[in-house]
PDB file of N, CA and C in Angstrom:
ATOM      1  N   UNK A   1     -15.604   6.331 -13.713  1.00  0.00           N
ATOM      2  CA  UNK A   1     -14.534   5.346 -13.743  1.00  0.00           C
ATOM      3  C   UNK A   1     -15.140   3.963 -13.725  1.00  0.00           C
ATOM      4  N   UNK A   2     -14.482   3.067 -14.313  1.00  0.00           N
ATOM      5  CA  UNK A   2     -14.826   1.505 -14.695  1.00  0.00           C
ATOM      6  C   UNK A   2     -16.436   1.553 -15.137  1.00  0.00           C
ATOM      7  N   UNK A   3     -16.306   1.939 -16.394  1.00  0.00           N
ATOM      8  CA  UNK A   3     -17.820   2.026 -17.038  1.00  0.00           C
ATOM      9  C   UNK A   3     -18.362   0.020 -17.550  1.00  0.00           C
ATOM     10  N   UNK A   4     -16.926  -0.009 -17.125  1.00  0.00           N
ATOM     11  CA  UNK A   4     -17.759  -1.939 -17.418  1.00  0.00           C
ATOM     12  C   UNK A   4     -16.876  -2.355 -18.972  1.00  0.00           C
ATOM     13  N   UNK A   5     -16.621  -1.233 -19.745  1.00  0.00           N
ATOM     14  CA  UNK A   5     -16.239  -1.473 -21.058  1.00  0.00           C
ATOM     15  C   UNK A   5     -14.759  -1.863 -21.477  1.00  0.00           C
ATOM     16  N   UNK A   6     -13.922  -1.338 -20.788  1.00  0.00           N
ATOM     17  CA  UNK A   6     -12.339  -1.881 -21.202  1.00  0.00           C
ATOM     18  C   UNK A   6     -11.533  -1.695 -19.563  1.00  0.00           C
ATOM     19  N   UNK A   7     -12.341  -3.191 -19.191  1.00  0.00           N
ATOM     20  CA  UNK A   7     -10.960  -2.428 -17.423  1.00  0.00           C
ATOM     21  C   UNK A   7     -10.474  -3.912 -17.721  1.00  0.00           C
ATOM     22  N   UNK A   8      -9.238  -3.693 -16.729  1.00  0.00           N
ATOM     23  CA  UNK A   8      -8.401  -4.704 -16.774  1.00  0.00           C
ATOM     24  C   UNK A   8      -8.246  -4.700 -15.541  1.00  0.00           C
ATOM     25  N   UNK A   9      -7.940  -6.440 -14.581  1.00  0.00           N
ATOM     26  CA  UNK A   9      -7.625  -6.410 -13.353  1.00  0.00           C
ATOM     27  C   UNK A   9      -5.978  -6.295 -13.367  1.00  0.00           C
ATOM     28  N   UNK A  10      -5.678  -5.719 -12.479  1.00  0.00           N
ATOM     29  CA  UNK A  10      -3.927  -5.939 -12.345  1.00  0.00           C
ATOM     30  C   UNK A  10      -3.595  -6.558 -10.887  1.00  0.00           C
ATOM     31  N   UNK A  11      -2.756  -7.427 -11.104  1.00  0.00           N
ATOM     32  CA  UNK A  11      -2.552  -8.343  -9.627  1.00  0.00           C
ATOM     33  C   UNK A  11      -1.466  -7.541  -9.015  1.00  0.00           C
ATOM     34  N   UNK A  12      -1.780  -6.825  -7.684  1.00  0.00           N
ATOM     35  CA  UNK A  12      -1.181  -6.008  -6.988  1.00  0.00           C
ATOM     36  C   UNK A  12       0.636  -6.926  -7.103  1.00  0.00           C
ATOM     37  N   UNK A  13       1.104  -7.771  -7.481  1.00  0.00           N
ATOM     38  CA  UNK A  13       2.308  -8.393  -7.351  1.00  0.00           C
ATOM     39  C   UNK A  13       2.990  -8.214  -8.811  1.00  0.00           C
ATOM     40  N   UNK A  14       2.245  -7.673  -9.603  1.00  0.00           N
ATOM     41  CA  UNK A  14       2.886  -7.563 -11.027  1.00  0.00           C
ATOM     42  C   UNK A  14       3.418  -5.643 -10.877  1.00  0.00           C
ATOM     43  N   UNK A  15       3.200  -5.536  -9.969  1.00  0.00           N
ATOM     44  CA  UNK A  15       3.703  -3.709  -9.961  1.00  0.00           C
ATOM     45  C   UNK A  15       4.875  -3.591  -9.048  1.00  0.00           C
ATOM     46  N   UNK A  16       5.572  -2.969  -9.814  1.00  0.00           N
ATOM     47  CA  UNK A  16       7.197  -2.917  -8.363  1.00  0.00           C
ATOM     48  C   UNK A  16       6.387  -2.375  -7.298  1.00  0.00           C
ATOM     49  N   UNK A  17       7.239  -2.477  -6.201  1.00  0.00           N
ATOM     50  CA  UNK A  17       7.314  -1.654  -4.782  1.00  0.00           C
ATOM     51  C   UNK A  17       6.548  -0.204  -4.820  1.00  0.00           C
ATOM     52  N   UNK A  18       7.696   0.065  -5.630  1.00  0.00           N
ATOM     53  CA  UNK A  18       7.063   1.684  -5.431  1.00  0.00           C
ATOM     54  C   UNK A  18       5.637   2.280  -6.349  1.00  0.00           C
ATOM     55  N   UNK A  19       5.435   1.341  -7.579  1.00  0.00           N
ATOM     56  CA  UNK A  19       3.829   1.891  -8.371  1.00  0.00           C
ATOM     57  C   UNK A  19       2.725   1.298  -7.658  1.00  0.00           C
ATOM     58  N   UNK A  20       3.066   0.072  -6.743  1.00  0.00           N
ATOM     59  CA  UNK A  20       1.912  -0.381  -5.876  1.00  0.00           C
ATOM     60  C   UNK A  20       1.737   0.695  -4.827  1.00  0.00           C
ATOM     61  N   UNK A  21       3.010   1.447  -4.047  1.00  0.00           N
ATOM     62  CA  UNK A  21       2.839   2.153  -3.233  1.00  0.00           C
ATOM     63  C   UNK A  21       1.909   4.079  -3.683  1.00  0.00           C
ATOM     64  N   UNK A  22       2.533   3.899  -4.530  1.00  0.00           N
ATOM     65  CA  UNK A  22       1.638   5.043  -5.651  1.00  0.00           C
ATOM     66  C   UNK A  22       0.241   4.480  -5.722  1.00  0.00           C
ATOM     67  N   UNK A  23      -0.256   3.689  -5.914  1.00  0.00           N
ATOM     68  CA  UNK A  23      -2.056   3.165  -6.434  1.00  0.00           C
ATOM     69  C   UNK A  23      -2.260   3.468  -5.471  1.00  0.00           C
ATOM     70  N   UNK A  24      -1.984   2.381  -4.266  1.00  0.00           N
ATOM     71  CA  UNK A  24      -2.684   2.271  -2.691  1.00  0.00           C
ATOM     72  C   UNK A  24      -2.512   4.283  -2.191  1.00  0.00           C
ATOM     73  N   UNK A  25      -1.495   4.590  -2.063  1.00  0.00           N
ATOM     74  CA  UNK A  25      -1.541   6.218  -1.853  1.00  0.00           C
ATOM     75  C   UNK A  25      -2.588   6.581  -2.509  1.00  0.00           C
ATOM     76  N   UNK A  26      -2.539   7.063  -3.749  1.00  0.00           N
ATOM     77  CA  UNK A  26      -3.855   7.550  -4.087  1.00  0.00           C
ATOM     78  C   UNK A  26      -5.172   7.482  -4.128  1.00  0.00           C
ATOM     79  N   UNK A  27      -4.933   6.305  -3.848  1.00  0.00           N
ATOM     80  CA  UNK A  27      -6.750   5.565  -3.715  1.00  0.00           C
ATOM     81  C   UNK A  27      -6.854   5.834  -2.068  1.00  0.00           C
ATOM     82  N   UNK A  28      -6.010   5.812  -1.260  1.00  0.00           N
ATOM     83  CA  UNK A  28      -6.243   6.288   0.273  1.00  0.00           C
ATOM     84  C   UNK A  28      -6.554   7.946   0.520  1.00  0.00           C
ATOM     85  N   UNK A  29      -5.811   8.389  -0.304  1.00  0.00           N
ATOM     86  CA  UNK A  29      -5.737  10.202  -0.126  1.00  0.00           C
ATOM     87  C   UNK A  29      -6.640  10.798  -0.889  1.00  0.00           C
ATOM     88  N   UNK A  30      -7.848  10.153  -1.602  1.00  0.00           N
ATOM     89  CA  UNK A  30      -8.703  10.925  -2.412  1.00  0.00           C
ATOM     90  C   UNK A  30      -9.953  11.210  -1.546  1.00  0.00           C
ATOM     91  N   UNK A  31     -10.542  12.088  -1.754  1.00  0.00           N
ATOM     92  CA  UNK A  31     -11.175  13.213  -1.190  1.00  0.00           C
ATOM     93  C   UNK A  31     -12.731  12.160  -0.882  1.00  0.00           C
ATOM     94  N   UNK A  32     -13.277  11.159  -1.561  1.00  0.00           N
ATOM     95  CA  UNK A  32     -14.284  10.687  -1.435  1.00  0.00           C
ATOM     96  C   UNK A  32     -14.009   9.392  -0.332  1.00  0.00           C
ATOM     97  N   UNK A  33     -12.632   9.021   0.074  1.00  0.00           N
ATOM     98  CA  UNK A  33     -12.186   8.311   0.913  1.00  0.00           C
ATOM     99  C   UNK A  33     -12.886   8.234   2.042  1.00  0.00           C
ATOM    100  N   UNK A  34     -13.710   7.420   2.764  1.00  0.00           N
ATOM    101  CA  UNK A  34     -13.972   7.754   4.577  1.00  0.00           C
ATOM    102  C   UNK A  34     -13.996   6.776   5.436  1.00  0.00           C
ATOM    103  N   UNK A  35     -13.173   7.097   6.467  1.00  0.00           N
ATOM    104  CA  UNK A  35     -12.990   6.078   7.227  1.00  0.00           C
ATOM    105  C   UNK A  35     -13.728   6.305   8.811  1.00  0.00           C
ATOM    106  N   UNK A  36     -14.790   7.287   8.504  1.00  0.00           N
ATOM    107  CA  UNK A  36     -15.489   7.555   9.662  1.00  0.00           C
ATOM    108  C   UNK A  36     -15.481   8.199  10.835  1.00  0.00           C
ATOM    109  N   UNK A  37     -15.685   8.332  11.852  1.00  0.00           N
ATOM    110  CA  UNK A  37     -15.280   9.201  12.489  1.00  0.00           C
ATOM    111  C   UNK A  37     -13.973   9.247  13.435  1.00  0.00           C
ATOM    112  N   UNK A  38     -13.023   8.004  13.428  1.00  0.00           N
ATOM    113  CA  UNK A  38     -11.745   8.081  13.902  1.00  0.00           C
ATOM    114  C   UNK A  38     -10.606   8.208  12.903  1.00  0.00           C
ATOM    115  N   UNK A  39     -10.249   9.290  13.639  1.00  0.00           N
ATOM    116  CA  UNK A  39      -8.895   9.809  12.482  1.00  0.00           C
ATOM    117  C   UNK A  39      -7.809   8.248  12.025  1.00  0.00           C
ATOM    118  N   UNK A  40      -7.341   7.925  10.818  1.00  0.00           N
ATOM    119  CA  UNK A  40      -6.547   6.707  10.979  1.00  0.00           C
ATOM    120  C   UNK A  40      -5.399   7.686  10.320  1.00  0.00           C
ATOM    121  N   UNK A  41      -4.140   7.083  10.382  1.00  0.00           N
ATOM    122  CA  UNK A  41      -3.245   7.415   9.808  1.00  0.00           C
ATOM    123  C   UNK A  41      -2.925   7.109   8.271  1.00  0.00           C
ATOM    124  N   UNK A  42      -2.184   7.787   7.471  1.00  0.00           N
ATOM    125  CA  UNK A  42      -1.885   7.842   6.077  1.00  0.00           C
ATOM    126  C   UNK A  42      -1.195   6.224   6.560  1.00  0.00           C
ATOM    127  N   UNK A  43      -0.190   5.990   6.523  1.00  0.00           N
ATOM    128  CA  UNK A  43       0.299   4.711   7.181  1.00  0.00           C
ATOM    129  C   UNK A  43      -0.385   3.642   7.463  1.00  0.00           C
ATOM    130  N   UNK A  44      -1.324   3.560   8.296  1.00  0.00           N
ATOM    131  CA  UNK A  44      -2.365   2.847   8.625  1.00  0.00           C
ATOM    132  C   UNK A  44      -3.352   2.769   7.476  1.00  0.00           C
ATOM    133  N   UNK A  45      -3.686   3.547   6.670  1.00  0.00           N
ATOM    134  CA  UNK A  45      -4.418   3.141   5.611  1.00  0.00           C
ATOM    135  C   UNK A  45      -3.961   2.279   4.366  1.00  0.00           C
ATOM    136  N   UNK A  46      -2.819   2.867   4.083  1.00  0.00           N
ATOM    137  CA  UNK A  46      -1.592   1.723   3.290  1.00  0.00           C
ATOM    138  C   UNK A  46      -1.785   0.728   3.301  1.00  0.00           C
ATOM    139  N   UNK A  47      -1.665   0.645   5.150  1.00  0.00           N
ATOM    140  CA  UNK A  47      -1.275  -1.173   5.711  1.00  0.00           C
ATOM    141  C   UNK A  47      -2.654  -1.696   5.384  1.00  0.00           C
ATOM    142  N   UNK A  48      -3.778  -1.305   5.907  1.00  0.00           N
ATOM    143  CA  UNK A  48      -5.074  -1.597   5.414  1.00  0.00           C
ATOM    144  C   UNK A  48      -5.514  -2.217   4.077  1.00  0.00           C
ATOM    145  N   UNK A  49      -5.278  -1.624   3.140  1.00  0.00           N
ATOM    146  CA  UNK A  49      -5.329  -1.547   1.499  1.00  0.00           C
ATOM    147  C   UNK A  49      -4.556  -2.576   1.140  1.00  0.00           C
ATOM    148  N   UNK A  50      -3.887  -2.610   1.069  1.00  0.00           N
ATOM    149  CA  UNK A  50      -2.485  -3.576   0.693  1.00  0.00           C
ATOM    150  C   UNK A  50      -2.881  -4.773   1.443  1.00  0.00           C
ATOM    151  N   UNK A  51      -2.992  -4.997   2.726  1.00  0.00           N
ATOM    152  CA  UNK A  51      -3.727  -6.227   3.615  1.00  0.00           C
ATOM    153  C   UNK A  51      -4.788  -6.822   2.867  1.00  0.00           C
ATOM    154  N   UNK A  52      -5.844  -5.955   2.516  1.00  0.00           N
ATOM    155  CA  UNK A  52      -7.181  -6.154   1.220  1.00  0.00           C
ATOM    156  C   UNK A  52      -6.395  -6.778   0.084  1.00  0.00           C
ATOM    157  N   UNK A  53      -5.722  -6.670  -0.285  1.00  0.00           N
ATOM    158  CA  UNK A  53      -5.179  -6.941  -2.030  1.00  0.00           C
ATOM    159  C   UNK A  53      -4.296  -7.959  -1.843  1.00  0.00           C
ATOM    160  N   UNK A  54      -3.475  -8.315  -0.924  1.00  0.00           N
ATOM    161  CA  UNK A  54      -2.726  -9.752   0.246  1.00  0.00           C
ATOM    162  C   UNK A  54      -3.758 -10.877  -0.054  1.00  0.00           C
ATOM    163  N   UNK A  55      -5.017 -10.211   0.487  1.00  0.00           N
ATOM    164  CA  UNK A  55      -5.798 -11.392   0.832  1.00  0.00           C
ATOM    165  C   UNK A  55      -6.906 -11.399  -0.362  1.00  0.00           C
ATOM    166  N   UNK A  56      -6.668 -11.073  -1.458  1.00  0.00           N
ATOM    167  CA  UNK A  56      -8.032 -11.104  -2.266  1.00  0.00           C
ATOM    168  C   UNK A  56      -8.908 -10.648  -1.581  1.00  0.00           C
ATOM    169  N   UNK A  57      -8.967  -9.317  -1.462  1.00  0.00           N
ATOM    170  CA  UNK A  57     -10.597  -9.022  -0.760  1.00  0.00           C
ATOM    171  C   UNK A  57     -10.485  -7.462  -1.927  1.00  0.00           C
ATOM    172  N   UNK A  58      -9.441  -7.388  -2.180  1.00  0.00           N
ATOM    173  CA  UNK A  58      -9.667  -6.080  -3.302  1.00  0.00           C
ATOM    174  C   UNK A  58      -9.012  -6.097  -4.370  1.00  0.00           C
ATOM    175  N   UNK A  59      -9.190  -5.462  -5.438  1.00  0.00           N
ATOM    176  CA  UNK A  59      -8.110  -5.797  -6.354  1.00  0.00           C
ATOM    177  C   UNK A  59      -8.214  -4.365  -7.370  1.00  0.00           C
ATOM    178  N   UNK A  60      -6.719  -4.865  -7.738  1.00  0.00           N
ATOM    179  CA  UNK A  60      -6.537  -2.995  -8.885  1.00  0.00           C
ATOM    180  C   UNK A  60      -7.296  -3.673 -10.447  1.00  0.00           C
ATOM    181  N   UNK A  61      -7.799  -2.387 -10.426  1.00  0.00           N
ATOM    182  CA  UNK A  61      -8.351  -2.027 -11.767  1.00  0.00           C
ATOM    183  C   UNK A  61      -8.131  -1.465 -12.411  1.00  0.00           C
ATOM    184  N   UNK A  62      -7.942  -1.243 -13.753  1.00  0.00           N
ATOM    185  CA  UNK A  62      -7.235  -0.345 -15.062  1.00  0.00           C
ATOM    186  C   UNK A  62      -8.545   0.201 -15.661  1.00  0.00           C
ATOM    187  N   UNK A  63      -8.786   1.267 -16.210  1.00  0.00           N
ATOM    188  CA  UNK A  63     -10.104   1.324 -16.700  1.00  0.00           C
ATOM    189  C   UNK A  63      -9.003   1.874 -18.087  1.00  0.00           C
ATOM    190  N   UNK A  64      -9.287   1.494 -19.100  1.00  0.00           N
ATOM    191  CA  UNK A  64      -8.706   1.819 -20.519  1.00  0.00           C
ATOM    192  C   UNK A  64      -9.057   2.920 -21.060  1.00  0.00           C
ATOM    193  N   UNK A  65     -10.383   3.582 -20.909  1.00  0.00           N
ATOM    194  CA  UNK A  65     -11.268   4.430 -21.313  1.00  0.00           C
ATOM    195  C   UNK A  65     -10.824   6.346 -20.567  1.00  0.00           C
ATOM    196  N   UNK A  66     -10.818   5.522 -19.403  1.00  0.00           N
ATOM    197  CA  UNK A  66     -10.230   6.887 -19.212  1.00  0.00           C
ATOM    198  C   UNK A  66      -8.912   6.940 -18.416  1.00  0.00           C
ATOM    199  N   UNK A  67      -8.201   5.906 -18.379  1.00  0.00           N
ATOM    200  CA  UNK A  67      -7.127   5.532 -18.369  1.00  0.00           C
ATOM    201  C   UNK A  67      -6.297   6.224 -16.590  1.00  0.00           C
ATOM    202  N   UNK A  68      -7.026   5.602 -15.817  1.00  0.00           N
ATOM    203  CA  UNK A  68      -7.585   5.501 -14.351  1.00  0.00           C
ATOM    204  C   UNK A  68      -6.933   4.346 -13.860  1.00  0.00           C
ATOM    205  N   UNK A  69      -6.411   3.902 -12.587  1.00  0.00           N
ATOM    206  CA  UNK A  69      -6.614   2.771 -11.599  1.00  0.00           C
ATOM    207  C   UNK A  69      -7.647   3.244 -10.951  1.00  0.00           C
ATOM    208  N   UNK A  70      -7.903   2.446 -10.031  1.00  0.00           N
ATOM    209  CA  UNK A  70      -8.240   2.179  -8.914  1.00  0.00           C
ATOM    210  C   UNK A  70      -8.777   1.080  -7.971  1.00  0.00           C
ATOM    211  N   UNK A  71      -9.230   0.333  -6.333  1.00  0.00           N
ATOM    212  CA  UNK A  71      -8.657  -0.333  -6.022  1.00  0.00           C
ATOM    213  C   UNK A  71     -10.608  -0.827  -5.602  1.00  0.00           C
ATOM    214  N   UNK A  72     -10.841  -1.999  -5.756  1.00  0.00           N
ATOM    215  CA  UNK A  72     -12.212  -2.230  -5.541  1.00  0.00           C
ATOM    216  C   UNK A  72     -12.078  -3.140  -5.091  1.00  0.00           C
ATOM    217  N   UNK A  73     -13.707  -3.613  -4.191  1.00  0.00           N
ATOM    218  CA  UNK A  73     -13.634  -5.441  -3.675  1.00  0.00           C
ATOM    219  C   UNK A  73     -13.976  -6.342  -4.396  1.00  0.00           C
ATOM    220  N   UNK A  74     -13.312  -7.291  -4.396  1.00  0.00           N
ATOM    221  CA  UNK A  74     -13.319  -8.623  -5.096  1.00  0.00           C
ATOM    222  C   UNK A  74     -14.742  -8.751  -5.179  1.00  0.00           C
ATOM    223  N   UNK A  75     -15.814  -8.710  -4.777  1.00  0.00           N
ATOM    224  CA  UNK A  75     -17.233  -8.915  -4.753  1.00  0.00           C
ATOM    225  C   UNK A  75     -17.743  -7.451  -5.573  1.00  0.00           C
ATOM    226  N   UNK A  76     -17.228  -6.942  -5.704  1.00  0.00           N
ATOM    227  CA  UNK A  76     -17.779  -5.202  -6.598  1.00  0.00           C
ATOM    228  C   UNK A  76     -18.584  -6.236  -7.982  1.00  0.00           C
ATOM    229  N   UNK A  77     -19.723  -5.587  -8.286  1.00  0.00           N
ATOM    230  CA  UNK A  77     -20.594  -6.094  -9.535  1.00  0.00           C
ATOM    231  C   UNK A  77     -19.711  -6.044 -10.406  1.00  0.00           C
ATOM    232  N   UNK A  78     -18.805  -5.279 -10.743  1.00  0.00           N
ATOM    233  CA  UNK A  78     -17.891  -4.895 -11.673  1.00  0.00           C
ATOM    234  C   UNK A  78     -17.473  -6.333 -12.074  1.00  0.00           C
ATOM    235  N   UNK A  79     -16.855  -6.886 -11.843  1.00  0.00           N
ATOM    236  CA  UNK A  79     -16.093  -7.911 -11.477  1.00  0.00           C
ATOM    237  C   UNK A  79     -17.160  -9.359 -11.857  1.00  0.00           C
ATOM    238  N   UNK A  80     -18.285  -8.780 -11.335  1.00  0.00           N
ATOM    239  CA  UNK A  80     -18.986 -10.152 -11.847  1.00  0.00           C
ATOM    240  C   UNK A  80     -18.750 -11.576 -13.002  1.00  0.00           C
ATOM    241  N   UNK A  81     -18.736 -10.401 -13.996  1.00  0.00           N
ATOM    242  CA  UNK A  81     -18.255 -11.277 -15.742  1.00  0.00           C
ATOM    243  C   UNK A  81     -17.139 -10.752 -16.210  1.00  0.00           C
ATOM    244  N   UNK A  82     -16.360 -10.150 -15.179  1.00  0.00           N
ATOM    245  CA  UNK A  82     -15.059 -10.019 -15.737  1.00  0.00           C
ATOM    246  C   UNK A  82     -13.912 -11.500 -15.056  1.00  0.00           C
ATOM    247  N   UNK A  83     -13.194 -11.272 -16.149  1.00  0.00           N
ATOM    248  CA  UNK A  83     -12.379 -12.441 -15.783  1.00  0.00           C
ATOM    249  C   UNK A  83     -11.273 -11.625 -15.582  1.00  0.00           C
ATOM    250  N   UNK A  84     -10.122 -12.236 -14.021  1.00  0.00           N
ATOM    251  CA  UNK A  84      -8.774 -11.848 -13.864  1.00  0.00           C
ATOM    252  C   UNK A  84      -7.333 -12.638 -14.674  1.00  0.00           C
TER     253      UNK A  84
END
């Protein structure tokens, strides 16, 4: 995912309610997710994620290629020479 070649940033405020709540869900509930050794809540990770993307510290990504979101930090190399 995000090979560098066709991603697009999407500003977490251009997605209704509920497809922002869909990204942040899935990007919290995937299996490579870790939040270490204290259990947090599905809830609590939401609020987390969404807090990140509030404050510019993460932002959604479109990858065109294989036609993917997902939610990275504003500092990710990715991002370097990409423009939002």
């Amino acid at each position: 995912m995000c090979d560098g070649k066709r991603v697009i940033t999407i500003s977490y405020d251009r997605l209704s309610p509920e497809a922002l709540e869909a990204v942040i869900t899935d990007f919290v509930t995937r299996d490579a997710t870790d939040y270490g050794m204290t259990e947090v809540s599905l809830q609590r990770k939401i609020a987390q994620v969404r807090k990140q993307l509030t404050s510019d510290k993460a932002v959604i990504v479109f990858d065109e290629s294989s036609r993917t979101c997902n939610i990275i930090s504003t500092n990710d190399p990715l991002l370097r020479n990409h423009k939002r």
